[in-house]
PDB file of N, CA and C in Angstrom:
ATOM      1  N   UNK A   1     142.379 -29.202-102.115  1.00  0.00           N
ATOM      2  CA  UNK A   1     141.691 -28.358-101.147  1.00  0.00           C
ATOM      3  C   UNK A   1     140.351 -28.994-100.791  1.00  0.00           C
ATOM      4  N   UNK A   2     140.048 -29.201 -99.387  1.00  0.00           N
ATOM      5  CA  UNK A   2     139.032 -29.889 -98.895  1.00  0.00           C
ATOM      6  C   UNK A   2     138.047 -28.571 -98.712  1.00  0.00           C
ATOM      7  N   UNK A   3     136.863 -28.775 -99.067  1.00  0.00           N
ATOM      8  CA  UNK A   3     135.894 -27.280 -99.263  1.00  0.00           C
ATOM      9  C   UNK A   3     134.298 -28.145 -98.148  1.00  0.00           C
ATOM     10  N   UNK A   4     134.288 -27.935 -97.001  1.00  0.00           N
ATOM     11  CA  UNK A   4     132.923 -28.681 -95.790  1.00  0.00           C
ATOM     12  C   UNK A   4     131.608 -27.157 -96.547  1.00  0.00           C
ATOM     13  N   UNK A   5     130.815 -27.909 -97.235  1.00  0.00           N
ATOM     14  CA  UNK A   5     129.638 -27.177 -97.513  1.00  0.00           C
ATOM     15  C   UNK A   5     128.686 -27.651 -96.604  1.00  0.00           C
ATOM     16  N   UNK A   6     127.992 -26.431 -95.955  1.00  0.00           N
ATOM     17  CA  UNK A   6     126.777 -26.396 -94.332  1.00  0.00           C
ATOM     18  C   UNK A   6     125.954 -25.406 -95.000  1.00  0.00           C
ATOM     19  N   UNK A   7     124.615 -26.273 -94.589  1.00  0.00           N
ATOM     20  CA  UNK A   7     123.493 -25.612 -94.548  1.00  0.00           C
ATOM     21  C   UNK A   7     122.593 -25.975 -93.714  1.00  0.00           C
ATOM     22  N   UNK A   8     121.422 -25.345 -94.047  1.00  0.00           N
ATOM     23  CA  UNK A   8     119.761 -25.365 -93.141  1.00  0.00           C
ATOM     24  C   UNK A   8     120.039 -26.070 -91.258  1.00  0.00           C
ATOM     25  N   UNK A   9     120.831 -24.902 -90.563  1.00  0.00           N
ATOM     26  CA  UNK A   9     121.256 -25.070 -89.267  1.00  0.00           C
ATOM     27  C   UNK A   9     119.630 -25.002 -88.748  1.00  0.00           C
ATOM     28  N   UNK A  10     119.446 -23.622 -89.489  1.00  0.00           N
ATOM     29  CA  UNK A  10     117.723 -23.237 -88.756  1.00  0.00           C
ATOM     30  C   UNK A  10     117.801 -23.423 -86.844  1.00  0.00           C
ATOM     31  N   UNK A  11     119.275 -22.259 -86.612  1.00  0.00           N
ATOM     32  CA  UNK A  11     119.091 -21.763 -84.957  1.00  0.00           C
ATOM     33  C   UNK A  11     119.751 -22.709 -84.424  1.00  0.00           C
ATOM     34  N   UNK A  12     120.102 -23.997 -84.544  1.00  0.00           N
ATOM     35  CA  UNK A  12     120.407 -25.039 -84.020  1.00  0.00           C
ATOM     36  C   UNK A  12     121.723 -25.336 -83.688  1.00  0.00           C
ATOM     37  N   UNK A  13     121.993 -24.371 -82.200  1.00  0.00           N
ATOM     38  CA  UNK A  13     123.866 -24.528 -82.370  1.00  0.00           C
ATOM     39  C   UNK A  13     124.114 -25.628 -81.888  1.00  0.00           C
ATOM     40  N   UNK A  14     123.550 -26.872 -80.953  1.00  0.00           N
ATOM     41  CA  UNK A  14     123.938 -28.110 -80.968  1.00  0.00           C
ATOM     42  C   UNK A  14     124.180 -28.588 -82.204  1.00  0.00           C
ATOM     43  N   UNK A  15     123.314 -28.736 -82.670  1.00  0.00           N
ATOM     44  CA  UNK A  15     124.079 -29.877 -84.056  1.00  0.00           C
ATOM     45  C   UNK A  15     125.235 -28.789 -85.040  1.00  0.00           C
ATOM     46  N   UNK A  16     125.224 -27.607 -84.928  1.00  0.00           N
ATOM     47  CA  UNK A  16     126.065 -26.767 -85.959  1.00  0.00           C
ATOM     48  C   UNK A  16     127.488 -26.913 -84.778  1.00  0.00           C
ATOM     49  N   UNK A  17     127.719 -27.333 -83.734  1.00  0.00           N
ATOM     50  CA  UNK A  17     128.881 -27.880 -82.878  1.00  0.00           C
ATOM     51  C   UNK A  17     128.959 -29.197 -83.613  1.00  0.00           C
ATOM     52  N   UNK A  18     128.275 -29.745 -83.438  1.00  0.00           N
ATOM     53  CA  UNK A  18     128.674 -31.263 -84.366  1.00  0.00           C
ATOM     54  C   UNK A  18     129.058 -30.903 -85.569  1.00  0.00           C
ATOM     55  N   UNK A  19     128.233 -30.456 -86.460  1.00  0.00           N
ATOM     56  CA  UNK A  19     129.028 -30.248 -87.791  1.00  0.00           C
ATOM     57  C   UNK A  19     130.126 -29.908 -87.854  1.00  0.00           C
ATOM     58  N   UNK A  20     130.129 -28.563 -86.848  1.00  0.00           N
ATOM     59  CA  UNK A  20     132.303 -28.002 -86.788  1.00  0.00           C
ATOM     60  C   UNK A  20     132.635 -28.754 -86.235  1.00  0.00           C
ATOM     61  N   UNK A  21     132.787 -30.243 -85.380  1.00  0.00           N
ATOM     62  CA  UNK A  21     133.544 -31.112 -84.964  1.00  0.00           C
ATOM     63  C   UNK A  21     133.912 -32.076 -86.200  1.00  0.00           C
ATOM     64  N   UNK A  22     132.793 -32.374 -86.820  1.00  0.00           N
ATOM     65  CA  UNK A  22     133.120 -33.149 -88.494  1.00  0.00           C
ATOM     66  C   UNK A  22     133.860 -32.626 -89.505  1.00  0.00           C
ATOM     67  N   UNK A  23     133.295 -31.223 -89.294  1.00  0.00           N
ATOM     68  CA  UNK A  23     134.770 -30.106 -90.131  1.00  0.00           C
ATOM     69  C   UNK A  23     135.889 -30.366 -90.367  1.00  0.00           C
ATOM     70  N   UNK A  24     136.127 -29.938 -88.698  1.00  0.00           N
ATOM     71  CA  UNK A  24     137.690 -29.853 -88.359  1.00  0.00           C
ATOM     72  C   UNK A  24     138.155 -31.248 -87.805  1.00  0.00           C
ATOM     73  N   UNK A  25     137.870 -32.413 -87.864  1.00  0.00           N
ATOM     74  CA  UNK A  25     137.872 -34.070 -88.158  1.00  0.00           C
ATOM     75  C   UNK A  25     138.590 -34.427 -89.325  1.00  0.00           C
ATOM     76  N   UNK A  26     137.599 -33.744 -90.283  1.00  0.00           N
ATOM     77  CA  UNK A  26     137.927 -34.016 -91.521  1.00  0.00           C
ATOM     78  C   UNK A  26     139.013 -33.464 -92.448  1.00  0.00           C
ATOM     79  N   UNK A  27     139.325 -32.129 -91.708  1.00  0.00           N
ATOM     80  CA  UNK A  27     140.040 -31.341 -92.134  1.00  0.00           C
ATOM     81  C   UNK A  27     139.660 -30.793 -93.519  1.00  0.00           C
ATOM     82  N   UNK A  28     138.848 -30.067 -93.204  1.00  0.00           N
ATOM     83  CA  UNK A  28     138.438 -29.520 -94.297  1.00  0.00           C
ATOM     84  C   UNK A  28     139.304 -27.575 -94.463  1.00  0.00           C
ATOM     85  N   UNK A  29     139.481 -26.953 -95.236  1.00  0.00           N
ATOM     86  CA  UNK A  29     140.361 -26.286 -95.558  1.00  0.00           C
ATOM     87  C   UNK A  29     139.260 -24.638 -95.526  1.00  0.00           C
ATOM     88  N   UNK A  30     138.243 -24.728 -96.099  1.00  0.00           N
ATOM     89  CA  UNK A  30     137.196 -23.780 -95.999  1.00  0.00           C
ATOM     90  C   UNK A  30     135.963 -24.306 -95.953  1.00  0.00           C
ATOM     91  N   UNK A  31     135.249 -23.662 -95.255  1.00  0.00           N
ATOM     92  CA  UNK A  31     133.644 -23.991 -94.818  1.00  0.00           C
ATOM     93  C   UNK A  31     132.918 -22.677 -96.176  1.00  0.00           C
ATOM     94  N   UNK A  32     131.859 -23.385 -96.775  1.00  0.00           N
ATOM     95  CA  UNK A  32     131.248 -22.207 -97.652  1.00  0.00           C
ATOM     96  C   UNK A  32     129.960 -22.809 -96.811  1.00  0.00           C
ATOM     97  N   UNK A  33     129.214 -21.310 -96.613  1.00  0.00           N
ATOM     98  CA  UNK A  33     127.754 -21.482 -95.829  1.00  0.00           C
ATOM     99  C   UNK A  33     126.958 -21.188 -96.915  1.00  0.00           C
ATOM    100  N   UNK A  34     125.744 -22.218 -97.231  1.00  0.00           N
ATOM    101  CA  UNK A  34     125.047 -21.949 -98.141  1.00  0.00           C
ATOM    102  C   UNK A  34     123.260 -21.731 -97.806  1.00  0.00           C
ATOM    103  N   UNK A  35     122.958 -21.588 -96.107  1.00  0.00           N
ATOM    104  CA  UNK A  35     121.931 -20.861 -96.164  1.00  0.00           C
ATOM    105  C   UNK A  35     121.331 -21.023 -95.167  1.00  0.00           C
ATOM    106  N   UNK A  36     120.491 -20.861 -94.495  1.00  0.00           N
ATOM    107  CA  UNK A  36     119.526 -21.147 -93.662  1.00  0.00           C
ATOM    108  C   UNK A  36     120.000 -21.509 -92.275  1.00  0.00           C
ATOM    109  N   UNK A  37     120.805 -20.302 -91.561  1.00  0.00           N
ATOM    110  CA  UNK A  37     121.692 -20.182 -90.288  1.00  0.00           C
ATOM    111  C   UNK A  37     120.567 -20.061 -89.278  1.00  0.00           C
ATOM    112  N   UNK A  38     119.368 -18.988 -89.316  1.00  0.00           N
ATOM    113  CA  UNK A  38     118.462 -19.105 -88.678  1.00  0.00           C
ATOM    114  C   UNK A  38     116.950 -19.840 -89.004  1.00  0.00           C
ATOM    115  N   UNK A  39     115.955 -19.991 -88.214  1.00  0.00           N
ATOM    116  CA  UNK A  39     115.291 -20.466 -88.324  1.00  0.00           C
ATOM    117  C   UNK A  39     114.475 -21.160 -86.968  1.00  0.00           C
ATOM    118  N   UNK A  40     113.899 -22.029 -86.840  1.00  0.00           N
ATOM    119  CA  UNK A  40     112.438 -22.439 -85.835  1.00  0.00           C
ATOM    120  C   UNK A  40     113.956 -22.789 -84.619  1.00  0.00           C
ATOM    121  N   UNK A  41     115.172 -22.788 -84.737  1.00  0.00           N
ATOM    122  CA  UNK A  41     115.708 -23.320 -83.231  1.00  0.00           C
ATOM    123  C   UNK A  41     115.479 -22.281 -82.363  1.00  0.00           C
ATOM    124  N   UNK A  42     116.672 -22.420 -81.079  1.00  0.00           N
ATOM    125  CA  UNK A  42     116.803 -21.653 -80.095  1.00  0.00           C
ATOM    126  C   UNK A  42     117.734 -21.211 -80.133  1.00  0.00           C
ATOM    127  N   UNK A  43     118.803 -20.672 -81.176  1.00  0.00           N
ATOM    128  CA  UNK A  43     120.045 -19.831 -80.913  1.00  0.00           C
ATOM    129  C   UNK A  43     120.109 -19.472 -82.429  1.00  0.00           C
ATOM    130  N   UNK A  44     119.492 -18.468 -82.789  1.00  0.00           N
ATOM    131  CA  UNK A  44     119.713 -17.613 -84.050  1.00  0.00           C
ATOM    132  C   UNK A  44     121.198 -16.894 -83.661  1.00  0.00           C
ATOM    133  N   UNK A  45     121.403 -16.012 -82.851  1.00  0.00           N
ATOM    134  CA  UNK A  45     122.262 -15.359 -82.401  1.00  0.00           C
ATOM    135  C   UNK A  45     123.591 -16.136 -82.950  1.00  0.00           C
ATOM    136  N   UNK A  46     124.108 -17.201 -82.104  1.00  0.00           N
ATOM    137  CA  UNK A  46     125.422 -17.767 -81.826  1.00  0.00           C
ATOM    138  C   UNK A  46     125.205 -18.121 -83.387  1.00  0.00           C
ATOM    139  N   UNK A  47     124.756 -19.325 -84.021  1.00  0.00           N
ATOM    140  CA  UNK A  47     124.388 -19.491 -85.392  1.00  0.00           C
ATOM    141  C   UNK A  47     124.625 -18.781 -86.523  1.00  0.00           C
ATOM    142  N   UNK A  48     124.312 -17.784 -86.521  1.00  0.00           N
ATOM    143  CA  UNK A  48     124.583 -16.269 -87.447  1.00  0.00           C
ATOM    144  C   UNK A  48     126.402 -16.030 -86.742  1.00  0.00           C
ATOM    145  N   UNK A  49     126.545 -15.457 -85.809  1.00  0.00           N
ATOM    146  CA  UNK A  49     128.069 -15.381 -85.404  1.00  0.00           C
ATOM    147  C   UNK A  49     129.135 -16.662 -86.180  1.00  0.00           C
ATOM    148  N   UNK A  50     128.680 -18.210 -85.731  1.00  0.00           N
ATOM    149  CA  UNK A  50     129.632 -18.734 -86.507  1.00  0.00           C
ATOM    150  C   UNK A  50     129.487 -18.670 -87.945  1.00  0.00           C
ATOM    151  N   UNK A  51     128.530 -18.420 -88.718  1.00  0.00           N
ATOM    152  CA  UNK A  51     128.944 -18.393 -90.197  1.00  0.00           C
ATOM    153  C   UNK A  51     129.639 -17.254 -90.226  1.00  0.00           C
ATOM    154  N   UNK A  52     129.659 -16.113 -89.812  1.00  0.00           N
ATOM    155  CA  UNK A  52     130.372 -14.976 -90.022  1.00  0.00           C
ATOM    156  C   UNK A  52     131.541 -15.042 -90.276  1.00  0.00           C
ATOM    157  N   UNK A  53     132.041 -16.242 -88.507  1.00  0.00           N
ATOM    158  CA  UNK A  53     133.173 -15.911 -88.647  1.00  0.00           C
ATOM    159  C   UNK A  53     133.808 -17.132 -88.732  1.00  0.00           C
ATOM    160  N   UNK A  54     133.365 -18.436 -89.566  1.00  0.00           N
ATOM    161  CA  UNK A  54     133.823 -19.479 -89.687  1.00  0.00           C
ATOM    162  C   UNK A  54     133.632 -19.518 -91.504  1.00  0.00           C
ATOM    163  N   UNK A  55     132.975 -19.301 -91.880  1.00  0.00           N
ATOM    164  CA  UNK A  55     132.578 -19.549 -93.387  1.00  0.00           C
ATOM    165  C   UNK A  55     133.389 -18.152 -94.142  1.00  0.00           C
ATOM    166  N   UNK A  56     133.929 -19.114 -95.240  1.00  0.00           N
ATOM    167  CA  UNK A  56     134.680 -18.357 -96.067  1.00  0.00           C
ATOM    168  C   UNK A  56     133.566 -18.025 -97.112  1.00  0.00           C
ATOM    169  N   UNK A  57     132.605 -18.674 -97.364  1.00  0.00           N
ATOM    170  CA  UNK A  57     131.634 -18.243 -98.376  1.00  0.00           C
ATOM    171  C   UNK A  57     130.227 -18.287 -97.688  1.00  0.00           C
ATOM    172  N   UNK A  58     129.518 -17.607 -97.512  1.00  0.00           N
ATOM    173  CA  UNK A  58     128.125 -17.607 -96.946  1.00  0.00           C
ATOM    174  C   UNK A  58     127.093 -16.550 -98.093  1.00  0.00           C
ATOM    175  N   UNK A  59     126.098 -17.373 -98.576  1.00  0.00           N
ATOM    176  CA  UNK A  59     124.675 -16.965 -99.011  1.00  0.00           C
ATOM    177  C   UNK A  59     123.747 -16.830 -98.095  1.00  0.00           C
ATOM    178  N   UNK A  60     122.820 -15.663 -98.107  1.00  0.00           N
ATOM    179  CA  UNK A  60     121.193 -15.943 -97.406  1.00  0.00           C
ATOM    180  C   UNK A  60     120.604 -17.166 -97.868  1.00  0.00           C
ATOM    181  N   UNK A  61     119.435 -17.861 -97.100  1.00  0.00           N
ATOM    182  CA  UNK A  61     118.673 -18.954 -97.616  1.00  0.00           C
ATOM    183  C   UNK A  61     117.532 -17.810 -97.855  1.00  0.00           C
ATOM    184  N   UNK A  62     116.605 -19.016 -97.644  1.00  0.00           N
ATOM    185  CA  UNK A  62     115.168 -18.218 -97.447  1.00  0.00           C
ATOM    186  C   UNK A  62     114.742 -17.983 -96.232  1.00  0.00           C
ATOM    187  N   UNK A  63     114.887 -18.116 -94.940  1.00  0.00           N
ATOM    188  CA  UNK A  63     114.877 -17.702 -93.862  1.00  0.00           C
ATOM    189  C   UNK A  63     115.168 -16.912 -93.662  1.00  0.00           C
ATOM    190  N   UNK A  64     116.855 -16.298 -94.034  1.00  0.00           N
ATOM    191  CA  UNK A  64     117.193 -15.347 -93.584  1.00  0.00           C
ATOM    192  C   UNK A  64     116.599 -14.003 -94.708  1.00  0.00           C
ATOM    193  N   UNK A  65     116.354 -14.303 -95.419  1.00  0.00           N
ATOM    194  CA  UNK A  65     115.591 -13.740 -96.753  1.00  0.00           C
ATOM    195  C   UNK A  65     114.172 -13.415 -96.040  1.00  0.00           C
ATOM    196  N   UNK A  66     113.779 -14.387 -95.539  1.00  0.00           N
ATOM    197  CA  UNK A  66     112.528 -13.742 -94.977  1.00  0.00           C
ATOM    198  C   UNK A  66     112.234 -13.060 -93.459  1.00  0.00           C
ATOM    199  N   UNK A  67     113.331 -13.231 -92.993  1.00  0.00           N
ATOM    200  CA  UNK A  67     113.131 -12.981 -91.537  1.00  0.00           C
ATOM    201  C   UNK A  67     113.810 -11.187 -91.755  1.00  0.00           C
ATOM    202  N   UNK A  68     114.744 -11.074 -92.599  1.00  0.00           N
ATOM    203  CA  UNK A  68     114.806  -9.634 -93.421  1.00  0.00           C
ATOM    204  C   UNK A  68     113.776  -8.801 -94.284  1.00  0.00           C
ATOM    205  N   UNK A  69     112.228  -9.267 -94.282  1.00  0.00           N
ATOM    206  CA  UNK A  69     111.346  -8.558 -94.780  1.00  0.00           C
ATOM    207  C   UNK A  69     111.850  -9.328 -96.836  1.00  0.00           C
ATOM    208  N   UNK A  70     112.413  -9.707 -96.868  1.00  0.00           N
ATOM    209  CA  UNK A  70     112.912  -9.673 -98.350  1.00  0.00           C
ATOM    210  C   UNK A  70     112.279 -11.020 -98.940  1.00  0.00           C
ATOM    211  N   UNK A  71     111.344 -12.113 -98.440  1.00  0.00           N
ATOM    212  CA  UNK A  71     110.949 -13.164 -99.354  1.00  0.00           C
ATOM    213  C   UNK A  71     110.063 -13.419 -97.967  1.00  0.00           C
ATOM    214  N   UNK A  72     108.671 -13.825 -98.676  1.00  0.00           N
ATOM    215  CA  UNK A  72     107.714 -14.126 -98.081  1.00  0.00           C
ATOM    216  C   UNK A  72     107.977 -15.781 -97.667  1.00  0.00           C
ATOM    217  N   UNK A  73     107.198 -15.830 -96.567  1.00  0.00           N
ATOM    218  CA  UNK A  73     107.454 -17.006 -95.425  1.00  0.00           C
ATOM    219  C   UNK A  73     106.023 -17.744 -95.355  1.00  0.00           C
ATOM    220  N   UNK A  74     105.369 -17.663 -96.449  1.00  0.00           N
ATOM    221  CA  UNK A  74     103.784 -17.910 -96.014  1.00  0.00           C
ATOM    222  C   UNK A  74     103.854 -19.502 -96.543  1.00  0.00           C
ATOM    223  N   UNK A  75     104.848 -19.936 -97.740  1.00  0.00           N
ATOM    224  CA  UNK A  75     105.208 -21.553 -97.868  1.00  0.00           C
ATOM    225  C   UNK A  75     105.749 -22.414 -96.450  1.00  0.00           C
ATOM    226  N   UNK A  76     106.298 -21.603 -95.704  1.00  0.00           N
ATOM    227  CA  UNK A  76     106.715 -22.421 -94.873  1.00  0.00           C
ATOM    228  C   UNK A  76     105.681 -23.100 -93.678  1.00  0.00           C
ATOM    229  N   UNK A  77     106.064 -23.511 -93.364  1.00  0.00           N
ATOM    230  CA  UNK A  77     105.302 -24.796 -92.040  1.00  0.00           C
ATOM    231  C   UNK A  77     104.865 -23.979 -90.827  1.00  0.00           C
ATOM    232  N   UNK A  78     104.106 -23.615 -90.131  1.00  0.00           N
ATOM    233  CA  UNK A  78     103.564 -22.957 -89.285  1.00  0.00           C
ATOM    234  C   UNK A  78     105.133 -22.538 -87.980  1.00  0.00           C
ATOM    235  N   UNK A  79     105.075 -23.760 -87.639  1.00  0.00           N
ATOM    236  CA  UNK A  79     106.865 -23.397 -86.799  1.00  0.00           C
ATOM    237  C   UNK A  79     107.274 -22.646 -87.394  1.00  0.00           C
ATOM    238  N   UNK A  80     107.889 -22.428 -88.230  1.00  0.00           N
ATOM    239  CA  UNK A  80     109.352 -21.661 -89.221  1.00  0.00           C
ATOM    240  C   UNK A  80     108.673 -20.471 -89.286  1.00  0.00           C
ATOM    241  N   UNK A  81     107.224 -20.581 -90.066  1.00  0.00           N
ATOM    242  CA  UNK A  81     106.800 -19.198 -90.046  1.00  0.00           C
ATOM    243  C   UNK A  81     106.605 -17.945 -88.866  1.00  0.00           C
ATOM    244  N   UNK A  82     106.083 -18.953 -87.359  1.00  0.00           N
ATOM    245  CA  UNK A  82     105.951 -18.366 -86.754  1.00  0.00           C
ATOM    246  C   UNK A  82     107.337 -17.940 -86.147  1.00  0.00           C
ATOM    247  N   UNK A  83     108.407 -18.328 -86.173  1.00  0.00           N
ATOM    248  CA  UNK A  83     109.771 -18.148 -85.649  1.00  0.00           C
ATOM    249  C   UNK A  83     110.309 -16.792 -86.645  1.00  0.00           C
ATOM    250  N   UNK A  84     109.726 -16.595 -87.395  1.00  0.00           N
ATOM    251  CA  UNK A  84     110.590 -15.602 -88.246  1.00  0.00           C
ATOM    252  C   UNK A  84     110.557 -13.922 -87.846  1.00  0.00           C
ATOM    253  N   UNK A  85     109.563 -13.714 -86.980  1.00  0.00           N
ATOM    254  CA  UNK A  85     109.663 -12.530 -86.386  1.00  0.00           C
ATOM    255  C   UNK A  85     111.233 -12.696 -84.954  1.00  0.00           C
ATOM    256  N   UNK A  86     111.085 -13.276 -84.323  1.00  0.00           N
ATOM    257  CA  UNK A  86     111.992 -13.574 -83.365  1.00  0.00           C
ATOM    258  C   UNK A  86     113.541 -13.561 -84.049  1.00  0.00           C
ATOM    259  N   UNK A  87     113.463 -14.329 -85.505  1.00  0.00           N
ATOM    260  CA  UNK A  87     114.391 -14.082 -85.884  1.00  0.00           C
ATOM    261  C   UNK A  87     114.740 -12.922 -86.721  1.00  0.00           C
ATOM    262  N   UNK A  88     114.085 -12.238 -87.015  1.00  0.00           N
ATOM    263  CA  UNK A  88     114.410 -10.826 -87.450  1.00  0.00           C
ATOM    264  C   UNK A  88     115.197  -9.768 -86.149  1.00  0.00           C
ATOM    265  N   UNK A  89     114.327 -10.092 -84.682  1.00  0.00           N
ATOM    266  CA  UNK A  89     115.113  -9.562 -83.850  1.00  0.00           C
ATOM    267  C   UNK A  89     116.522  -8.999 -83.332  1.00  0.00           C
ATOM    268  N   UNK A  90     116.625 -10.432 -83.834  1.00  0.00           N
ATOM    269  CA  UNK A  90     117.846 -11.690 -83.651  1.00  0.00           C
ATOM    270  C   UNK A  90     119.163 -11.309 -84.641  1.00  0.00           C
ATOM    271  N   UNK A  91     118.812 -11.226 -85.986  1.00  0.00           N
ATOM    272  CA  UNK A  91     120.115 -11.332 -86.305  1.00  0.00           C
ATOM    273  C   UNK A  91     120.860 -10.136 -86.284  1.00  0.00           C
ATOM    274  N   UNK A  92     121.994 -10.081 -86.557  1.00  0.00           N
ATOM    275  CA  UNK A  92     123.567  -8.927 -86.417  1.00  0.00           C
ATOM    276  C   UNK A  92     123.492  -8.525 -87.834  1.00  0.00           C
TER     277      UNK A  92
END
């Protein structure tokens, strides 16, 4: 069983299209998502949708941990931090 482990997309559905093109290339059998779907990109939305409904295993990172009120964001880099209200909006 081929198991494609994805992380730290951080909003970014261009390259998270590349990754599912390397996926399903590779033939991998299950995708486990291990964190950080949103973040400083421009598509929290679509991002959050494919782990839902592509990942057989998905964890919160710390993004989504913090953009849920649930882990402080004050380590992160001014970008990320400031993106984390937008992404609270944002996710489903």
């Amino acid at each position: 069983m081929k198991i494609a482990i994805v992380s730290d997309i951080h909003s970014n559905m261009d390259a998270l299209d590349a990754v599912h093109a390397a996926v399903e290339r590779l033939g991998a059998d299950s995708i486990y998502f291990v964190g950080d779907a949103v973040g400083y990109g421009p598509d929290p939305n679509p991002c959050t949708r494919w782990v839902m409904d592509k990942a057989e295993v998905a964890v919160a990172g710390n993004h989504e941990a913090a953009s849920g009120g649930l882990a402080d964001s004050e380590s992160f880099y001014s970008i990320a931090r400031e993106a984390i209200p937008g992404n609270a909006r944002h996710q489903e």
